[in-house]
C-alpha atoms as a PDB file:
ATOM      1  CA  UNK A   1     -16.966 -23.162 -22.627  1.00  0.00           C
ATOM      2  CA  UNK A   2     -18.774 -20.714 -24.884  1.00  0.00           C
ATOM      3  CA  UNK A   3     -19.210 -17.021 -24.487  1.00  0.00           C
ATOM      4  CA  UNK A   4     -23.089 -17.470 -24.681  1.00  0.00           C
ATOM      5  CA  UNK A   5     -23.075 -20.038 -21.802  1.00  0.00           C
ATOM      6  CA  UNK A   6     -26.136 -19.461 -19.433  1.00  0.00           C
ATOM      7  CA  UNK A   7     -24.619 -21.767 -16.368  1.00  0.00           C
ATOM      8  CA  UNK A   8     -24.867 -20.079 -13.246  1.00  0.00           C
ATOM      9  CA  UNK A   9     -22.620 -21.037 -10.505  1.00  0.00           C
ATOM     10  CA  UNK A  10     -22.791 -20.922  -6.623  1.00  0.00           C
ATOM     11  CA  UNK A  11     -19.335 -20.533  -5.701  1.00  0.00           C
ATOM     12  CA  UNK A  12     -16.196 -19.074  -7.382  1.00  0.00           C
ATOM     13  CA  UNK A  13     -12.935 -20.429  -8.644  1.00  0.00           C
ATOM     14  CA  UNK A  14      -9.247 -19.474  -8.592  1.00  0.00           C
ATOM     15  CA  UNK A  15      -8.051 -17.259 -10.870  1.00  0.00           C
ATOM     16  CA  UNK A  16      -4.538 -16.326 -11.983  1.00  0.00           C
ATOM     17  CA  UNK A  17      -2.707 -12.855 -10.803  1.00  0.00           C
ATOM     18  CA  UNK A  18      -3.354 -11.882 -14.907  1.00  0.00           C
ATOM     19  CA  UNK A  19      -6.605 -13.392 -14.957  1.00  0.00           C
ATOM     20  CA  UNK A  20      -7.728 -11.614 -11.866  1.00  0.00           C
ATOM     21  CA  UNK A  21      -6.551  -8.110 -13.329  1.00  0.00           C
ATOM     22  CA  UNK A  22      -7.841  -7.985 -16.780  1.00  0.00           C
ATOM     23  CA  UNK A  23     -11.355  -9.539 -15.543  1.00  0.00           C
ATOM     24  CA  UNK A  24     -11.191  -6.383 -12.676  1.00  0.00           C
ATOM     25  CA  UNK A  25     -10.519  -3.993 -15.045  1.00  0.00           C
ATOM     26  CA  UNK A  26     -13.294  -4.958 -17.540  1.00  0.00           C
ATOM     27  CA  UNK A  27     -15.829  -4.649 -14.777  1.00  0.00           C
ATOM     28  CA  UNK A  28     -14.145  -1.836 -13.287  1.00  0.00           C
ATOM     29  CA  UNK A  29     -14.566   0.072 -16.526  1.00  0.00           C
ATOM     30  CA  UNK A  30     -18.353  -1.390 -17.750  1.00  0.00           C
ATOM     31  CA  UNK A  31     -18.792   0.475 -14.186  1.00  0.00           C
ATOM     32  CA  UNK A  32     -17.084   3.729 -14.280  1.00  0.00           C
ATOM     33  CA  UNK A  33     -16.899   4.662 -18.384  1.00  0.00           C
ATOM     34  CA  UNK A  34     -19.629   3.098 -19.642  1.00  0.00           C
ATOM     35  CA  UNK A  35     -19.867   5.141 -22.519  1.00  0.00           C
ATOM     36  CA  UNK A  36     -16.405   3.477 -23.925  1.00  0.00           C
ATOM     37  CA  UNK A  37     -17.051  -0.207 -22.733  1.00  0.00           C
ATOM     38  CA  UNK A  38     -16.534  -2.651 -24.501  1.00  0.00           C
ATOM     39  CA  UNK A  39     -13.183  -2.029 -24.009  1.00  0.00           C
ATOM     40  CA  UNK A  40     -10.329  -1.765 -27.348  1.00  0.00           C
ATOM     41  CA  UNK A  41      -7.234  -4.434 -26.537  1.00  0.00           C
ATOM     42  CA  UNK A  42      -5.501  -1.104 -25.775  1.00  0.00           C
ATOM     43  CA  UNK A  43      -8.228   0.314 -23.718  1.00  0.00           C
ATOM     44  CA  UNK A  44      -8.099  -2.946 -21.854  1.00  0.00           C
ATOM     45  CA  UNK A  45      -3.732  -3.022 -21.770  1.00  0.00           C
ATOM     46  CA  UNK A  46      -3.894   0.541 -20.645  1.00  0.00           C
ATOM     47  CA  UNK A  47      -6.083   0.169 -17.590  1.00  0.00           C
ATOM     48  CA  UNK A  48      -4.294  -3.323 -16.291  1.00  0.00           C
ATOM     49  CA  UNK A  49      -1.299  -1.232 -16.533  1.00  0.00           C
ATOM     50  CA  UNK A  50      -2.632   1.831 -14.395  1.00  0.00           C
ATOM     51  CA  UNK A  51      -0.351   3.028 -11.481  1.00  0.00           C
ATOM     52  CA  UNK A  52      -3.225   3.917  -9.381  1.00  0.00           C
ATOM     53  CA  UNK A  53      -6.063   2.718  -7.690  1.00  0.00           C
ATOM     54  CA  UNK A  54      -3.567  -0.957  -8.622  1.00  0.00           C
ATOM     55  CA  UNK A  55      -1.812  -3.088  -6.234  1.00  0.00           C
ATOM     56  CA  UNK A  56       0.731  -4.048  -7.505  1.00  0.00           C
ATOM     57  CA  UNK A  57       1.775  -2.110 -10.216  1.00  0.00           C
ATOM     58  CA  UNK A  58       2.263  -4.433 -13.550  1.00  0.00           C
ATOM     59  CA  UNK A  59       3.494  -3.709 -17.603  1.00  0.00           C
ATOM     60  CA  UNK A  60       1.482  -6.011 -19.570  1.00  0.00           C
ATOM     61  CA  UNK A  61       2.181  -6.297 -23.128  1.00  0.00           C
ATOM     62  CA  UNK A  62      -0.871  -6.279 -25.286  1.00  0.00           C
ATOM     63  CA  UNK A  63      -0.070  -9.958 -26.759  1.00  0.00           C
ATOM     64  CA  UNK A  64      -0.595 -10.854 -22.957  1.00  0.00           C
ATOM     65  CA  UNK A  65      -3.662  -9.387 -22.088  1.00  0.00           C
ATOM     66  CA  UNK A  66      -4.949 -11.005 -25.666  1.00  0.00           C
ATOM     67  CA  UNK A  67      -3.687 -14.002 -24.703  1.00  0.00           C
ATOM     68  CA  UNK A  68      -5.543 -14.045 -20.882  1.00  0.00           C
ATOM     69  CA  UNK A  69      -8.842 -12.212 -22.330  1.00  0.00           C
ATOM     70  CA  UNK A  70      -8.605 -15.936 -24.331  1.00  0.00           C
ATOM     71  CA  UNK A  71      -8.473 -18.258 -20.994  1.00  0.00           C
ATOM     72  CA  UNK A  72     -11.516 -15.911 -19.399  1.00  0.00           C
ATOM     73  CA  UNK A  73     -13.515 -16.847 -22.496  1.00  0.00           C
ATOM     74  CA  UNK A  74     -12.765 -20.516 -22.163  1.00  0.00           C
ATOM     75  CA  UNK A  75     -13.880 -20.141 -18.294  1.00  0.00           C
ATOM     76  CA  UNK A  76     -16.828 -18.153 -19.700  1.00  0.00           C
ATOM     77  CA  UNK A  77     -15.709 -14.612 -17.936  1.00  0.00           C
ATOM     78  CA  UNK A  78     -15.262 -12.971 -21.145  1.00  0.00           C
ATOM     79  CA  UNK A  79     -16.337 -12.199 -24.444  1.00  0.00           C
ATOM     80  CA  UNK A  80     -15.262 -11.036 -28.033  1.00  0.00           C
ATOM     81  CA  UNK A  81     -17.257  -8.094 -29.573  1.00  0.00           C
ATOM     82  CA  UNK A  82     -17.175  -6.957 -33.113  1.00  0.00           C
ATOM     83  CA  UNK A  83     -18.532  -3.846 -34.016  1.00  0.00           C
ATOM     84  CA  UNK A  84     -20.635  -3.133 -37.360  1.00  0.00           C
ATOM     85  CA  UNK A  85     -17.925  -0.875 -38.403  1.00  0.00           C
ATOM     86  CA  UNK A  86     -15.395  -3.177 -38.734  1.00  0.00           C
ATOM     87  CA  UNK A  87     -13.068  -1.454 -36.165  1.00  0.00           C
ATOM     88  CA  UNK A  88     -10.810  -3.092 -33.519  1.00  0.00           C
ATOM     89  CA  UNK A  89     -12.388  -6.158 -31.673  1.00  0.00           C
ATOM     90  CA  UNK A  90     -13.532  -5.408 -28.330  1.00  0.00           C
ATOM     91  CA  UNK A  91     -14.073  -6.866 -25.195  1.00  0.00           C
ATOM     92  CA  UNK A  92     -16.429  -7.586 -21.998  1.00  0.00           C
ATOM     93  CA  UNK A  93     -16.783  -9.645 -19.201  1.00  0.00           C
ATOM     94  CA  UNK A  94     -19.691 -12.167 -18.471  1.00  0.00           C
ATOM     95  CA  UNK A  95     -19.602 -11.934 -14.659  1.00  0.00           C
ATOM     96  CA  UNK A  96     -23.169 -11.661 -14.432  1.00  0.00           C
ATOM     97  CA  UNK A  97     -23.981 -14.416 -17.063  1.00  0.00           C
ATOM     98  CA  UNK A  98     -21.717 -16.862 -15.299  1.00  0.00           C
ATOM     99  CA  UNK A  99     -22.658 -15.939 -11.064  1.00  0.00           C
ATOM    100  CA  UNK A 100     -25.787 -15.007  -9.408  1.00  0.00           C
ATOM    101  CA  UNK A 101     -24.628 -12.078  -7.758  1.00  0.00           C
ATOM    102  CA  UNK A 102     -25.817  -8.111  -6.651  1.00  0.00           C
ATOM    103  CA  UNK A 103     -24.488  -4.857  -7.986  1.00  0.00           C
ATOM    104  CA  UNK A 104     -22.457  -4.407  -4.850  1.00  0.00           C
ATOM    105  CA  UNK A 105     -21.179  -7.891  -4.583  1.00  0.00           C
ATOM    106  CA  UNK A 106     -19.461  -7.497  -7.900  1.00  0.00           C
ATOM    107  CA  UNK A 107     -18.327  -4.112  -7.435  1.00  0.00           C
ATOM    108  CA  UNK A 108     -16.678  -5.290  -4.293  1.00  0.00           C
ATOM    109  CA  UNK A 109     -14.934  -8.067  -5.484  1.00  0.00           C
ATOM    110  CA  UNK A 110     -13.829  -6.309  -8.272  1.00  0.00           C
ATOM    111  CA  UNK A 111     -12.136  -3.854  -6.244  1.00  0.00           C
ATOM    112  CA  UNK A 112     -10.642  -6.378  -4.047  1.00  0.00           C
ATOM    113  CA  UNK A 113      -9.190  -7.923  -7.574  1.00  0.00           C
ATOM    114  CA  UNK A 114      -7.555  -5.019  -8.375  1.00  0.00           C
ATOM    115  CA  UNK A 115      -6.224  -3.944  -5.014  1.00  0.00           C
ATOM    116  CA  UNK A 116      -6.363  -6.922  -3.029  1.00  0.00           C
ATOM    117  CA  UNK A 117      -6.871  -6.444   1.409  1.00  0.00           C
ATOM    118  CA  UNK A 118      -8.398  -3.664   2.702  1.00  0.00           C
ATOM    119  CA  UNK A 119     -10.088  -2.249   5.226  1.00  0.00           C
ATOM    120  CA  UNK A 120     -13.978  -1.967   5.713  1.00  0.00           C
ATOM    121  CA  UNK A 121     -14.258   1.829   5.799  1.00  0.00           C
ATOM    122  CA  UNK A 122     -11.854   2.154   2.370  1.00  0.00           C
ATOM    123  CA  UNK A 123     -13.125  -0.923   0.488  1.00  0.00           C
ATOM    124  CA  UNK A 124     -17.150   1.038   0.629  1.00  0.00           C
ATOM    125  CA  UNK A 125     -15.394   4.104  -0.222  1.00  0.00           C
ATOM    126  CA  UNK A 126     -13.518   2.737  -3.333  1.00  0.00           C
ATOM    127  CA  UNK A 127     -15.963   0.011  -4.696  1.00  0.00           C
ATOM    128  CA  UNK A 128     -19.065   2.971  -4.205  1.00  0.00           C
ATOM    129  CA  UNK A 129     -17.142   4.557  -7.303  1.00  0.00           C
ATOM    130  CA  UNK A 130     -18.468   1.743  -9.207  1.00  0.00           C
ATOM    131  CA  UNK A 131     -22.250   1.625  -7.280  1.00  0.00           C
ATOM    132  CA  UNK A 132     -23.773   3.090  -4.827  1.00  0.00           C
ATOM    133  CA  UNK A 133     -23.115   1.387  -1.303  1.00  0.00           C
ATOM    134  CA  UNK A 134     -24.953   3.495   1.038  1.00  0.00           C
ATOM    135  CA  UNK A 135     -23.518   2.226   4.836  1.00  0.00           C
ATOM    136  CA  UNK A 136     -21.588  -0.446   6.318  1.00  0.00           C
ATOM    137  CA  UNK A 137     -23.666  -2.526   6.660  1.00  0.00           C
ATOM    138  CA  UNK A 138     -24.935  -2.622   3.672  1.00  0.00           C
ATOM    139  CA  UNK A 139     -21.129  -3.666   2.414  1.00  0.00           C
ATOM    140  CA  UNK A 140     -21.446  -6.422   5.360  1.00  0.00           C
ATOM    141  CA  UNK A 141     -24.266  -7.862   3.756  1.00  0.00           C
ATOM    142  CA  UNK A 142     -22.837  -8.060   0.086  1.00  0.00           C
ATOM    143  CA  UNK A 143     -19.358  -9.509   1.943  1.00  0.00           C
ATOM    144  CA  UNK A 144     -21.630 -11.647   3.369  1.00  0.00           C
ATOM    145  CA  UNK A 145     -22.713 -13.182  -0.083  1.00  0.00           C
ATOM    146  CA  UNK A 146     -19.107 -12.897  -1.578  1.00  0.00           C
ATOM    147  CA  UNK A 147     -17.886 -15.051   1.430  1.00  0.00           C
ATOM    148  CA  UNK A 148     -21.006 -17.683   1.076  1.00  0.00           C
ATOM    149  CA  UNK A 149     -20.150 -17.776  -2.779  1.00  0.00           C
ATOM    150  CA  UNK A 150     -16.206 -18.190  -1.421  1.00  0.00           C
ATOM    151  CA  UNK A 151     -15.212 -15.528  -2.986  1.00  0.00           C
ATOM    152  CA  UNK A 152     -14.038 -13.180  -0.308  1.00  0.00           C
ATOM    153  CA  UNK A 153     -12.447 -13.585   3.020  1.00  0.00           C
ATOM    154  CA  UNK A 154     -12.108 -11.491   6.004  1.00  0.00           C
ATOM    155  CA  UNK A 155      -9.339 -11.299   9.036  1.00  0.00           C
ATOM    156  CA  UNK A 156     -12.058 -11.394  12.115  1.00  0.00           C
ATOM    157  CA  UNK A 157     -15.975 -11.090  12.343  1.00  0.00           C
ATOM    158  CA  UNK A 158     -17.208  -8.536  10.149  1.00  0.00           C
ATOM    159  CA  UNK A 159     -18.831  -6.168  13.335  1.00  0.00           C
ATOM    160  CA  UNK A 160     -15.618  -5.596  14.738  1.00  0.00           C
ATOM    161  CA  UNK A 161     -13.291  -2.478  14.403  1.00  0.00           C
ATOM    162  CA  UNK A 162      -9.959  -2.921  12.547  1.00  0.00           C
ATOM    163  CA  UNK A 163     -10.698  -6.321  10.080  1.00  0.00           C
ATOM    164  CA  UNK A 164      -9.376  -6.530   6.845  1.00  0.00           C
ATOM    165  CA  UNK A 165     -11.099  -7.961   3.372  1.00  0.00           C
ATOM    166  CA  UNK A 166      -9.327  -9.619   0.871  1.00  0.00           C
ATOM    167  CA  UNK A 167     -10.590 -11.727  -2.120  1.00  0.00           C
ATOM    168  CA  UNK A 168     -10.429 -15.680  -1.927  1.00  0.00           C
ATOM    169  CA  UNK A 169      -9.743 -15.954  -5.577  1.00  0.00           C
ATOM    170  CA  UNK A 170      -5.805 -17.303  -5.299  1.00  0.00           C
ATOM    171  CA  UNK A 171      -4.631 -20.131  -6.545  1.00  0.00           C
ATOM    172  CA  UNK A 172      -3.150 -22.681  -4.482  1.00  0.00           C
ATOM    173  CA  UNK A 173       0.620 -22.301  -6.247  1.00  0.00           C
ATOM    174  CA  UNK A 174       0.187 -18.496  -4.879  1.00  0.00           C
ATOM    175  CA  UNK A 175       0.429 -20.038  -1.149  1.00  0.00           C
ATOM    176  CA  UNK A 176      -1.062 -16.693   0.579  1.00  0.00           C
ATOM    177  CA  UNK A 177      -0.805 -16.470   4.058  1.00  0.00           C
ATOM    178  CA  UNK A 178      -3.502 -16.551   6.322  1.00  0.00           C
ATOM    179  CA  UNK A 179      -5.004 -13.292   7.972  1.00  0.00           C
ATOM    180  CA  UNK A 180      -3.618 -12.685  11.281  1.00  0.00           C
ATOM    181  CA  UNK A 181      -6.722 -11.930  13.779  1.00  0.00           C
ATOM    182  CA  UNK A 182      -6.634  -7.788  14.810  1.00  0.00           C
ATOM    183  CA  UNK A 183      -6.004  -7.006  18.757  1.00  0.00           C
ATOM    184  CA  UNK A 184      -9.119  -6.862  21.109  1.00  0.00           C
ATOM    185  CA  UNK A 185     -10.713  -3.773  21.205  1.00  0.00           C
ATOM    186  CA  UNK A 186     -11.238  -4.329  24.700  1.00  0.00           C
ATOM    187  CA  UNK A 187      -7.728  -5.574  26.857  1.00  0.00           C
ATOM    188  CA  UNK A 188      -7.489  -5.261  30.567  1.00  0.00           C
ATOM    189  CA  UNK A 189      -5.881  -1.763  31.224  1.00  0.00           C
ATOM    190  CA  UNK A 190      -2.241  -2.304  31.995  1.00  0.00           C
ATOM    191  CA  UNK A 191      -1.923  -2.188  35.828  1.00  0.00           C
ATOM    192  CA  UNK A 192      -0.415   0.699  37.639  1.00  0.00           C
ATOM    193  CA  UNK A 193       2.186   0.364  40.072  1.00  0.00           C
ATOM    194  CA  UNK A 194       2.619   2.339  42.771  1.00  0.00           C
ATOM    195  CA  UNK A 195       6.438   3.919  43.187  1.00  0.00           C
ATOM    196  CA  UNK A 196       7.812   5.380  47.240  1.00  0.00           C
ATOM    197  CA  UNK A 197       7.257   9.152  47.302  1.00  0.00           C
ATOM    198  CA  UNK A 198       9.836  11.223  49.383  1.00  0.00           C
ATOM    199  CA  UNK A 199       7.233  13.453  51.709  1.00  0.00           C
ATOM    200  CA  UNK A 200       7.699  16.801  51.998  1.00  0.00           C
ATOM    201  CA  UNK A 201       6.622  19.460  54.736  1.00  0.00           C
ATOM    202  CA  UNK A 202       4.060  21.478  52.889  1.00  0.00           C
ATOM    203  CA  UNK A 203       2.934  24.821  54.192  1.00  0.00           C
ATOM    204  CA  UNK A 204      -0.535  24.238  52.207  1.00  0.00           C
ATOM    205  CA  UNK A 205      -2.342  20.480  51.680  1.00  0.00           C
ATOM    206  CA  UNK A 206      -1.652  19.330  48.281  1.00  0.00           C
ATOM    207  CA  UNK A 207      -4.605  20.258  45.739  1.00  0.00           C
ATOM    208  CA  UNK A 208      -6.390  16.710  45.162  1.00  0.00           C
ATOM    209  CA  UNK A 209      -5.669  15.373  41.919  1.00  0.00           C
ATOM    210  CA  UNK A 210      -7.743  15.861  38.883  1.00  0.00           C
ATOM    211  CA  UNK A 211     -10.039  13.076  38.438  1.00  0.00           C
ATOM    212  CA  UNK A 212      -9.516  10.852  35.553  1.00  0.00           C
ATOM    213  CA  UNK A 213     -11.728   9.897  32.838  1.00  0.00           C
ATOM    214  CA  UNK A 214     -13.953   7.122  33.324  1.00  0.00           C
ATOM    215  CA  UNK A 215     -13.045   3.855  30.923  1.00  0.00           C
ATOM    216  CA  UNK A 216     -16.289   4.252  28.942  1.00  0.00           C
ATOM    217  CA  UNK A 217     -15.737   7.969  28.851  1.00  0.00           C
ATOM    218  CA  UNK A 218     -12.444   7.636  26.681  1.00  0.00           C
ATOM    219  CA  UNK A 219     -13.980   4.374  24.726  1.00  0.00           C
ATOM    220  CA  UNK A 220     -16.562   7.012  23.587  1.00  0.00           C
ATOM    221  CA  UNK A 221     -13.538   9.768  22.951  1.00  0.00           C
ATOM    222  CA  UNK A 222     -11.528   7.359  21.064  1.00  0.00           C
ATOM    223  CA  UNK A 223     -14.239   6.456  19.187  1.00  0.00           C
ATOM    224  CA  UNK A 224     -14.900   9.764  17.876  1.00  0.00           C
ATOM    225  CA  UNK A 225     -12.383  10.562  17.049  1.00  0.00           C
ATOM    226  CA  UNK A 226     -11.794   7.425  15.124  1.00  0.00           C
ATOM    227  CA  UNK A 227     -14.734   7.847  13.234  1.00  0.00           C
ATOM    228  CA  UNK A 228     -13.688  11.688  12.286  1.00  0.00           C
ATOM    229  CA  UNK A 229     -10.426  10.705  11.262  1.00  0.00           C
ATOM    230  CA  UNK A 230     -11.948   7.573   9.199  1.00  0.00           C
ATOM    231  CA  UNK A 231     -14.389  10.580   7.412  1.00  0.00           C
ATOM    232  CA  UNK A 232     -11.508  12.450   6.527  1.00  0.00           C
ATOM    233  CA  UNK A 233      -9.946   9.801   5.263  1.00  0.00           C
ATOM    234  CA  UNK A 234     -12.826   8.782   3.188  1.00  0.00           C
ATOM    235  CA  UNK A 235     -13.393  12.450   1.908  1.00  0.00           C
ATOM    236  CA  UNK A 236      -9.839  12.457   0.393  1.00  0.00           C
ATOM    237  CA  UNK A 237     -10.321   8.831  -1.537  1.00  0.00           C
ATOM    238  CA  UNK A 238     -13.441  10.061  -2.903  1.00  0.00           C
ATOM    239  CA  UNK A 239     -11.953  12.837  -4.078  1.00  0.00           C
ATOM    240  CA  UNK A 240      -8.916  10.968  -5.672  1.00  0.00           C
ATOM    241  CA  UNK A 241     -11.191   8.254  -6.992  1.00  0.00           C
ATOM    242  CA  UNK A 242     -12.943  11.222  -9.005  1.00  0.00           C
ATOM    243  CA  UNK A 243      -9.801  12.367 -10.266  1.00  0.00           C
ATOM    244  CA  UNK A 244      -8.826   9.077 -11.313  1.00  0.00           C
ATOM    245  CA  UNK A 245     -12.676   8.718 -12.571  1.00  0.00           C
ATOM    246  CA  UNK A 246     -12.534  11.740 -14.665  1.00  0.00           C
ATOM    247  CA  UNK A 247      -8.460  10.519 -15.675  1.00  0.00           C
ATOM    248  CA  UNK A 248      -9.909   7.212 -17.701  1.00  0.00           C
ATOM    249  CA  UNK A 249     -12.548   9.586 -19.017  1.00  0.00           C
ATOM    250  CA  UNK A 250      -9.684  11.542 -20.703  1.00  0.00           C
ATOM    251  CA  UNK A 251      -7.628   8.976 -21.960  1.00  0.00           C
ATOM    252  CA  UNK A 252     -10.575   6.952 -23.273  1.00  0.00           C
ATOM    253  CA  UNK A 253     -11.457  10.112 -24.957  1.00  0.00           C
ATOM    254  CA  UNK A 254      -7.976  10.608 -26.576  1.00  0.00           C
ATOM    255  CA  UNK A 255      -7.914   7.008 -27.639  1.00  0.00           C
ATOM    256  CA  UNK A 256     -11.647   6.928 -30.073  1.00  0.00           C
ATOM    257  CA  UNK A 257     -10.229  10.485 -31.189  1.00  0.00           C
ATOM    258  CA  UNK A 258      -6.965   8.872 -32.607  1.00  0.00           C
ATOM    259  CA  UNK A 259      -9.379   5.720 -33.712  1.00  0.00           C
ATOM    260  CA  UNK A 260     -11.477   8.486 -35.436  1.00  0.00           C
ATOM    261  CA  UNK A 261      -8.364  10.703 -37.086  1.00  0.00           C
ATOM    262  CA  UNK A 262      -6.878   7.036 -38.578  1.00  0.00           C
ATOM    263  CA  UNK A 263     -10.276   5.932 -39.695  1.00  0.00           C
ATOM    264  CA  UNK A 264     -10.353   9.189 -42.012  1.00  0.00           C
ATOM    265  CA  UNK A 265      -6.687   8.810 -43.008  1.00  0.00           C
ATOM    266  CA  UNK A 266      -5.169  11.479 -40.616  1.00  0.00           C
END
């Protein structure tokens, strides 16, 4: 298949644990560092190999990464750029030639490439790095596509607390194991049983006990404090992400200086 192919397709395909990371990181990157995408073999070797914001970890040898940039092309993922200058090849992906899909569909599934299951709250806060996803529900909606297009997958119905996304891009040899549904949010209250007392002469009545919170009344607690514990949460990924955002940054900044100092001999 060529790199200029104009097919679109309705559903995705299986792709390989190498073929899933260097596609991630080319979109990941055409996202967040524009400004150096297309992206050097190095560039490219250097941000499958990244210990953050990666699950799992890998060490890909360049010769690799060439060699599965190749097999994207041939599935018509990927392309070849050459540069008037006659530096280092470079390369970019051709998700958007090759799928009708949204900004936030692809940003999703490209975080779910490179980090694989996650959780609704985390998944909006780590794929908004790469576009702005403004609520849940609007990350519903573009799971919603991903999952009509079989490309993602989730552990329960996509309203309730506690589900976990994952991408549906495996191959069959990979033999992942099915999500396991999350508890119901709403199980009977365990029933109390009542233990003999040993009575006692008092010279006052006993105070009457306190009474307890209603059921809904400590739903609505619980939820609050769920959903300040989940902003918390969020605060400190975005925070990380920026680090990690202004990280690349650097390093893609050191790497066109050290292009630049060979070019003129240094």
């Amino acid at each position: 298949m060529s790199d200029g192919t104009t097919e679109k397709l309705t559903e995705f395909f299986p792709l390989s644990k190498a073929q899933r990371r260097v596609l991630g990181v080319l979109i990941e990157k055409a996202f967040t560092t524009p400004e150096y995408y297309p992206l050097t073999l190095k560039a490219l070797t250097t941000g499958c190999n990244q210990k953050s914001n990666r699950d799992p970890v890998v060490n890909y040898s360049e010769e690799s990464v060439e060699d599965t940039i190749e097999e994207l092309r041939e599935l018509g993922l990927a392309a070849v750029v050459h540069t008037e200058g006659g530096r280092a090849a470079r390369y970019r992906h051709y998700m958007r030639h090759r799928f009708e899909i949204t900004e936030p569909e692809l940003a999703v599934i490209t975080e779910l490439m490179l980090r694989g299951r996650q959780q609704l709250g985390e998944l909006r806060t780590r794929a908004g790095r790469m576009t702005p996803i403004d609520s849940l529900d609007e990350l519903r909606e573009a799971l919603r596509g991903l999952m009509k297009m079989k490309g993602a997958r989730s552990s329960g119905d996509l309203e309730r607390r506690g589900i976990e996304i994952d991408h549906a891009l495996y191959e069959p040899r990979e033999n992942v194991a099915a999500f396991a549904a999350p508890a119901e949010d709403d199980s009977e209250p365990a029933r109390q049983v009542e233990t003999p007392r040993t009575e006692t002469v008092a010279r006052n009545p006993p105070a009457a006990p306190a009474a307890s919170p209603s059921p809904a009344a400590q739903n609505e607690r619980f939820e609050n404090l769920e959903r300040q514990l989940q902003a918390s949460q969020q605060l400190q990924q975005q925070l990380l992400d920026e680090l990690e955002r202004l990280k690349d940054q650097f390093e893609s900044f050191q790497r066109d200086f050290e292009d630049f100092r060979t070019q003129l001999g240094g």
